[in-house]
Protein backbone atom coordinates (compact mmCIF):
# COMPACT_ATOMS: atom_id res chain seq x y z
CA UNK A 1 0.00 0.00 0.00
CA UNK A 2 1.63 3.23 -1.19
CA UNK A 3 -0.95 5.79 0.20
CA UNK A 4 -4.12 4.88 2.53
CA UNK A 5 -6.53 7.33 3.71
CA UNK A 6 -9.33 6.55 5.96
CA UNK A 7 -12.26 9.11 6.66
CA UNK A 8 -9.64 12.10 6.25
CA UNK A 9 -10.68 15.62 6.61
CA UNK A 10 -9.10 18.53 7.05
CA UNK A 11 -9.76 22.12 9.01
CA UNK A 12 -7.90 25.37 8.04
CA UNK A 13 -9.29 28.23 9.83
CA UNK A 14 -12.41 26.94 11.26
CA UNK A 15 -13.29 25.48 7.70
CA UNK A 16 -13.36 22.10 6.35
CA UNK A 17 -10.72 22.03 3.55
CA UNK A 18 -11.17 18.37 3.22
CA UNK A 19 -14.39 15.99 4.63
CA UNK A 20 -14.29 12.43 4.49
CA UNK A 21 -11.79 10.72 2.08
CA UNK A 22 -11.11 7.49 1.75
CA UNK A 23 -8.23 6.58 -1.09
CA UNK A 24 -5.99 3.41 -1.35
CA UNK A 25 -3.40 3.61 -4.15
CA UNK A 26 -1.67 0.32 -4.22
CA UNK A 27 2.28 -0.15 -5.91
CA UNK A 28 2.04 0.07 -9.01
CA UNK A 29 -1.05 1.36 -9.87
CA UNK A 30 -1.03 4.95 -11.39
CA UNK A 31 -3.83 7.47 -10.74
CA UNK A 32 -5.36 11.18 -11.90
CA UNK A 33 -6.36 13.01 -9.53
CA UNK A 34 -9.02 15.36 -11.04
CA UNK A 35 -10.41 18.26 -10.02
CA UNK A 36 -11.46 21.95 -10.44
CA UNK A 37 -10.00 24.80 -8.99
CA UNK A 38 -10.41 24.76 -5.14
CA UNK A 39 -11.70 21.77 -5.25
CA UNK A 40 -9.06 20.37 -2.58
CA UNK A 41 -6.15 19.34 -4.53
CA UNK A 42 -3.26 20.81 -3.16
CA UNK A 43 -4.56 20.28 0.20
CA UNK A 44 -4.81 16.53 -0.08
CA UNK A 45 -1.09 16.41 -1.74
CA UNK A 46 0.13 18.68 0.65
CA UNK A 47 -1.28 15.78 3.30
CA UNK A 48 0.45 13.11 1.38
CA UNK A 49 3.61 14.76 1.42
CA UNK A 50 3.10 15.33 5.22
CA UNK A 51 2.64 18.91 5.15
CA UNK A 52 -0.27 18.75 6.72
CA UNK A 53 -1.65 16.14 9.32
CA UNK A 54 -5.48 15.67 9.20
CA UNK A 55 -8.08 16.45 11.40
CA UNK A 56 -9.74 13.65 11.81
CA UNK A 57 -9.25 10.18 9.92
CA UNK A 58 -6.01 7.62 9.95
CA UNK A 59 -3.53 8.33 6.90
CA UNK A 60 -0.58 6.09 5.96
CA UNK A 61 1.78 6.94 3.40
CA UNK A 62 4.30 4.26 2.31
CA UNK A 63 3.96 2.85 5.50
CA UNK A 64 3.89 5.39 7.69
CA UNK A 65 1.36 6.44 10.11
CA UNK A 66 0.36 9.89 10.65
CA UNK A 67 0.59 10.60 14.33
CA UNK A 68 2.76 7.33 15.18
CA UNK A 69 6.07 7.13 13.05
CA UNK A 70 8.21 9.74 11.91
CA UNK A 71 7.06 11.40 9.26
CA UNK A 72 8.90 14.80 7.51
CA UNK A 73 11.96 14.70 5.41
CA UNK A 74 12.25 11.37 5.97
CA UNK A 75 8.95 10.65 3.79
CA UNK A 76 9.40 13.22 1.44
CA UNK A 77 13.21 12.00 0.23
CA UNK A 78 10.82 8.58 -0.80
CA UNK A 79 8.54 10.74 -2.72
CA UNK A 80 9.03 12.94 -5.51
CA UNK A 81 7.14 16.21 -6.15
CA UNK A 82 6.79 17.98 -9.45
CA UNK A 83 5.07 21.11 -8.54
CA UNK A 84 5.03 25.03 -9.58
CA UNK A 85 5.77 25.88 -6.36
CA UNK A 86 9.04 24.35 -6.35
CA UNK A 87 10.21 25.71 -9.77
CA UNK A 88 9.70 28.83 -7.64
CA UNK A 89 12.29 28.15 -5.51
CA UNK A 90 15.13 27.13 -7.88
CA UNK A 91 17.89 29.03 -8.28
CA UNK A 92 17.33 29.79 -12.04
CA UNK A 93 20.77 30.40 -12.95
CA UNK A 94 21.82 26.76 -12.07
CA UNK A 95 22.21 24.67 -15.16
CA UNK A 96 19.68 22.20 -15.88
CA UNK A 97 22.26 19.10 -14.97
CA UNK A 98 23.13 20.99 -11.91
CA UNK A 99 19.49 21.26 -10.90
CA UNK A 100 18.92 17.23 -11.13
CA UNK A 101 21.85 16.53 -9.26
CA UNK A 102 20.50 19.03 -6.34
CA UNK A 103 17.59 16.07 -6.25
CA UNK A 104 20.22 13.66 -5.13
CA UNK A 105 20.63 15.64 -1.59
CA UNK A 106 16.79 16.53 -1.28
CA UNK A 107 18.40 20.65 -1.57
CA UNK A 108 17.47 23.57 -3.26
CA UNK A 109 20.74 24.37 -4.86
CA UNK A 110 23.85 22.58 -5.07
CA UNK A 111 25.81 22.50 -2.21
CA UNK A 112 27.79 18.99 -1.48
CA UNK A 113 30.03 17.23 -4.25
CA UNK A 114 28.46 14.65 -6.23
CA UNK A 115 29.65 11.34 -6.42
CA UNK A 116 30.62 9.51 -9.25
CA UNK A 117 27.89 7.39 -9.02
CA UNK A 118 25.21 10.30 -8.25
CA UNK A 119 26.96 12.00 -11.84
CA UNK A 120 26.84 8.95 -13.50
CA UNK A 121 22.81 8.91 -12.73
CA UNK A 122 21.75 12.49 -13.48
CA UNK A 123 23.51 11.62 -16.95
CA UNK A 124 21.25 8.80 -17.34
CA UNK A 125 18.72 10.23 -16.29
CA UNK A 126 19.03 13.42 -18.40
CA UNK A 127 18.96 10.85 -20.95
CA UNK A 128 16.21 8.80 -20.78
CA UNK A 129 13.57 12.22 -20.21
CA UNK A 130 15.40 13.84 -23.35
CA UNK A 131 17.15 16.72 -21.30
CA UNK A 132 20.48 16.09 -22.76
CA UNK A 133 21.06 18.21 -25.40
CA UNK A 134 20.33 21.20 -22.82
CA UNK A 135 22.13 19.63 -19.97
CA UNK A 136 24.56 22.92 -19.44
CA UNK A 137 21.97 25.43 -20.04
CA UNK A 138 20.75 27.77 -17.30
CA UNK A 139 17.27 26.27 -16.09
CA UNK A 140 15.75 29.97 -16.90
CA UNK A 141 16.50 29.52 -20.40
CA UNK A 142 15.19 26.60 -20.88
CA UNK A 143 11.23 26.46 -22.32
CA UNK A 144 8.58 25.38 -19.80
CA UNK A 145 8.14 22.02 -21.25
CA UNK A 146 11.95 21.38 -21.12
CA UNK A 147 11.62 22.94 -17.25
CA UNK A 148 9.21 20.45 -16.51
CA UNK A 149 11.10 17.22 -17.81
CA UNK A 150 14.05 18.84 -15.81
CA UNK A 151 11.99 18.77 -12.59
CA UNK A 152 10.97 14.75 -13.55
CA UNK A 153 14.81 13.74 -13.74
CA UNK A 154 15.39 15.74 -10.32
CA UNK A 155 12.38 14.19 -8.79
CA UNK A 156 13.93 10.77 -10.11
CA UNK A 157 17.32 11.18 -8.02
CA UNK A 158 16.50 9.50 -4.86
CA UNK A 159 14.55 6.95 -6.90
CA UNK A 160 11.61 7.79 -5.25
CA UNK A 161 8.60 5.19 -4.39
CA UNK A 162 5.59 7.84 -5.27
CA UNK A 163 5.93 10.26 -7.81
CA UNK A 164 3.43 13.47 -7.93
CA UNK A 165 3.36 15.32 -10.88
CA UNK A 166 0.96 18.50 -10.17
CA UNK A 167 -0.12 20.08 -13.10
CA UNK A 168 2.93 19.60 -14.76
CA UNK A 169 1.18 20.98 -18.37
CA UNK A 170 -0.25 24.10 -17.50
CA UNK A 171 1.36 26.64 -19.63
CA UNK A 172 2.10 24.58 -22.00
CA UNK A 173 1.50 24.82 -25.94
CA UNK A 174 -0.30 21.57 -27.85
CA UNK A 175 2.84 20.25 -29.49
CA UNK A 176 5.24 20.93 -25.58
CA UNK A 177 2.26 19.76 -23.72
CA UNK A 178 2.12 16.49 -26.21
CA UNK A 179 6.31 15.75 -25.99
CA UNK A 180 6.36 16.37 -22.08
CA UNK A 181 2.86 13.68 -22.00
CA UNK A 182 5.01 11.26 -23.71
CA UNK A 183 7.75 11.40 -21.52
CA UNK A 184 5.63 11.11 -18.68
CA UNK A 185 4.05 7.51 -20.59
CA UNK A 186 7.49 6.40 -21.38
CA UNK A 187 8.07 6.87 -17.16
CA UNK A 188 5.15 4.60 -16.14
CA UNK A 189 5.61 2.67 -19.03
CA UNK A 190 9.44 1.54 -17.40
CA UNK A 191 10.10 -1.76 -14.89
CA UNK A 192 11.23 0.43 -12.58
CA UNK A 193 8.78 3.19 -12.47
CA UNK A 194 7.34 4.74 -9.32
CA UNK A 195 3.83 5.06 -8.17
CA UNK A 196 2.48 8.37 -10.37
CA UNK A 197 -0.26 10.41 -8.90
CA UNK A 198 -1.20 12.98 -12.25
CA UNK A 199 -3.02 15.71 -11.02
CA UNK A 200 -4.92 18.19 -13.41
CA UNK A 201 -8.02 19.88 -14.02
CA UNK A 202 -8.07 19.06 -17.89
CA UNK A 203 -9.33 15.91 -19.13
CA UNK A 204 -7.11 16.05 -22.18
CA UNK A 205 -4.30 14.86 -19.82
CA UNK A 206 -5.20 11.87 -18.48
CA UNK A 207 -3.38 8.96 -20.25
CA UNK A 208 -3.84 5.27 -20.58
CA UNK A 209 -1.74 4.59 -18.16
CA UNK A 210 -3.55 5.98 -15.76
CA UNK A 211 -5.79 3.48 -15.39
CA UNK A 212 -7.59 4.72 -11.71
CA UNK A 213 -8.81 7.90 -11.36
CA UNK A 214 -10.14 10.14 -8.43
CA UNK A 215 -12.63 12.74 -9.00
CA UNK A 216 -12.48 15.25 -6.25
CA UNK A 217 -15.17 18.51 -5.65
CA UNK A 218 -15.60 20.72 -2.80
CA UNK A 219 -12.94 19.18 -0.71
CA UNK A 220 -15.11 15.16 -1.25
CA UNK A 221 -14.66 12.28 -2.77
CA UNK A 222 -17.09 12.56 -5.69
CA UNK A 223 -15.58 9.51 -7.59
CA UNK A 224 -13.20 6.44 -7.74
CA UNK A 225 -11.88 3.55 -9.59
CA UNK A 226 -11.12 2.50 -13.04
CA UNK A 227 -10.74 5.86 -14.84
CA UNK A 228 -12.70 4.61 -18.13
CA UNK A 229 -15.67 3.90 -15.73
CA UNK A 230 -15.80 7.52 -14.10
CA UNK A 231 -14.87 9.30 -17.21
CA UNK A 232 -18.18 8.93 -18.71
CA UNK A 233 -20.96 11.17 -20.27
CA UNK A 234 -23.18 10.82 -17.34
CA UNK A 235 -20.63 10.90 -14.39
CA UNK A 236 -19.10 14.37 -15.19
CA UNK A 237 -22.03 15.53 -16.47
CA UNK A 238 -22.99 15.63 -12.65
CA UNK A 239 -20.14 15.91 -11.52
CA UNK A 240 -19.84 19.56 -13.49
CA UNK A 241 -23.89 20.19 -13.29
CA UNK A 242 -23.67 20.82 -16.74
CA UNK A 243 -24.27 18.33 -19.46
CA UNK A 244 -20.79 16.93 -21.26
CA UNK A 245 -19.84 14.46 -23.54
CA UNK A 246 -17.11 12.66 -22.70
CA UNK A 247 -15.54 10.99 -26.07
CA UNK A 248 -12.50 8.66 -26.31
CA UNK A 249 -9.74 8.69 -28.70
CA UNK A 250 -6.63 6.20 -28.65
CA UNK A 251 -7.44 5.61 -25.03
CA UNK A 252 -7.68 9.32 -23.75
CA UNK A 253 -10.91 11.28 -22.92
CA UNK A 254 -11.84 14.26 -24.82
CA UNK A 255 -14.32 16.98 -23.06
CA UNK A 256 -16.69 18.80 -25.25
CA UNK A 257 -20.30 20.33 -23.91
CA UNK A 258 -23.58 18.27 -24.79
CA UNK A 259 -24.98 19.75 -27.81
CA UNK A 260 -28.67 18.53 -28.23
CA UNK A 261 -29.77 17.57 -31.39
C-alpha cells in the first residue's frame, strides 16, 4: 500500500478544507487526480507529502502512520514532487544538470560534491527524459516544457517510491504539452517506475496509463476507480452540473459540452 486514507478531513481556519476521504493507491497502480479549482487538490497532496496532518481520519503513506512514526523529510526524500511551487524556488541560474543533481541531496541548490555514481545517474537520467542536449543550459533559459522534464529527472534522483506530478502541463502549448505527456508515458511505461499520482483539471491529460482515477469537488470524494468507468458522459455531467460528452480517442478522454440535437 503506497498511500491509505481513511475518513480524512481537514480544518484550516475553522473550515473544512477536506471531509471524508477514503483513497488506497496500491504499488504500481497509477492514478489522476481530477479536479477543479479549489476543489481540494493541493490540500490533499500537501497531506500526502506530510505537510499537513489531518483532522480527523487515519492516513498512511508508504507505510507510515500519521501521528505514530516519523514522518517529515524522511517521507518526502521517498517521494518525488513535481510542482510550480518548487520551480519557484530554484535558483534559475543553475544549469539544468546541476538542478537534477540538487535532487540527489533533497536541496534547493547545489551545495555537497556529487559522487561519481550520483553524476553517472543524473547523466542517465538526463537521458532517458530527453534533457540532454540542454544539460549545461541555465534552467531559466530553458522552455517550460523542457523545465518540466528537468523537474521529472530531479524528482527521479532519490529513486523515489511515489511520484506526484501537479499540473505539470499548465502553460504549455499543444505540441510541448504532447512531448512532455510522452515522456511522462514512457516513465510509467518503465520496470522500474514509481507510483504516479497525475493531477490536473483538464481531461485532455489523463493517459492510458492511468488506469484509476479520483474525482475530487468541494474538498469530497465525488468519484473512484477505473478511470474509463468515471470518465463517462453521465458521471461528469454531474459531476460539473452541466451536461458533457465525454468521447474517447486512442485511449484518452476528450471533453466537449452536450450539444442537443
Amino acid at each position: 500500500m503506497v498511500v491509505k486514507a481513511e475518513g480524512i478531513g481537514l480544518k484550516r481556519n475553522g473550515k473544512w478544507i477536506l471531509k471524508d476521504i477514503d483513497w488506497e493507491i496500491n504499488k504500481g497502480d497509477h492514478w489522476v487526480l481530477y479536479g477543479l479549482n479549489g476543489a481540494g487538490k493541493t490540500a490533499l497532496l500537501n497531506m500526502i507529502c506530510a505537510y499537513y496532518h489531518p483532522t480527523v481520519g487515519k492516513m498512511t503513506v508508504l507505510g507510515k502512520e500519521f501521528g505514530v512514526s516519523e514522518l517529515g523529510a524522511n517521507l518526502r526524500k521517498k517521494i518525488g514532487l513535481v510542482s510550480s511551487r518548487l520551480q519557484q524556488n530554484l535558483y534559475v541560474s543553475d544549469s539544468a544538470y546541476e538542478i537534477i543533481l540538487s535532487g540527489a541531496f533533497a536541496s534547493i541548490g547545489l551545495y555537497e560534491t556529487p559522487t561519481d555514481a550520483v553524476r553517472a545517474k543524473a547523466i542517465s537520467l538526463l537521458r532517458e527524459l530527453g534533457c540532454y542536449d540542454y544539460a549545461d543550459r541555465a534552467y531559466s533559459s530553458l522552455s517550460q516544457g523542457e523545465k518540466q522534464r528537468v523537474l521529472i529527472a530531479r524528482a527521479l534522483m532519490l529513486d523515489p517510491e511515489l511520484v506526484i506530478l501537479d499540473e505539470p502541463a499548465t502553460g504549455l502549448d499543444f505540441l510541448a504539452r504532447e512531448q512532455l505527456l510522452e515522456t511522462i508515458q514512457n516513465l510509467a511505461q518503465m520496470e522500474t517506475s514509481p507510483t504516479i499520482i497525475y493531477v490536473t483539471h483538464h481531461m485532455e491529460e489523463v493517459l492510458p496509463i492511468f488506469s484509476q482515477a479520483l474525482l475530487l469537488r468541494d474538498g469530497t470524494v465525488f468519484a473512484k476507480g477505473k478511470t474509463e468507468s468515471i470518465m463517462t458522459s453521465d458521471c461528469l455531467s454531474e459531476y460539473f452540473s452541466f451536461p458533457v460528452d465525454v468521447i474517447w480517442n486512442n485511449g484518452r478522454p476528450l471533453l466537449a459540452k452536450h450539444v442537443t440535437q
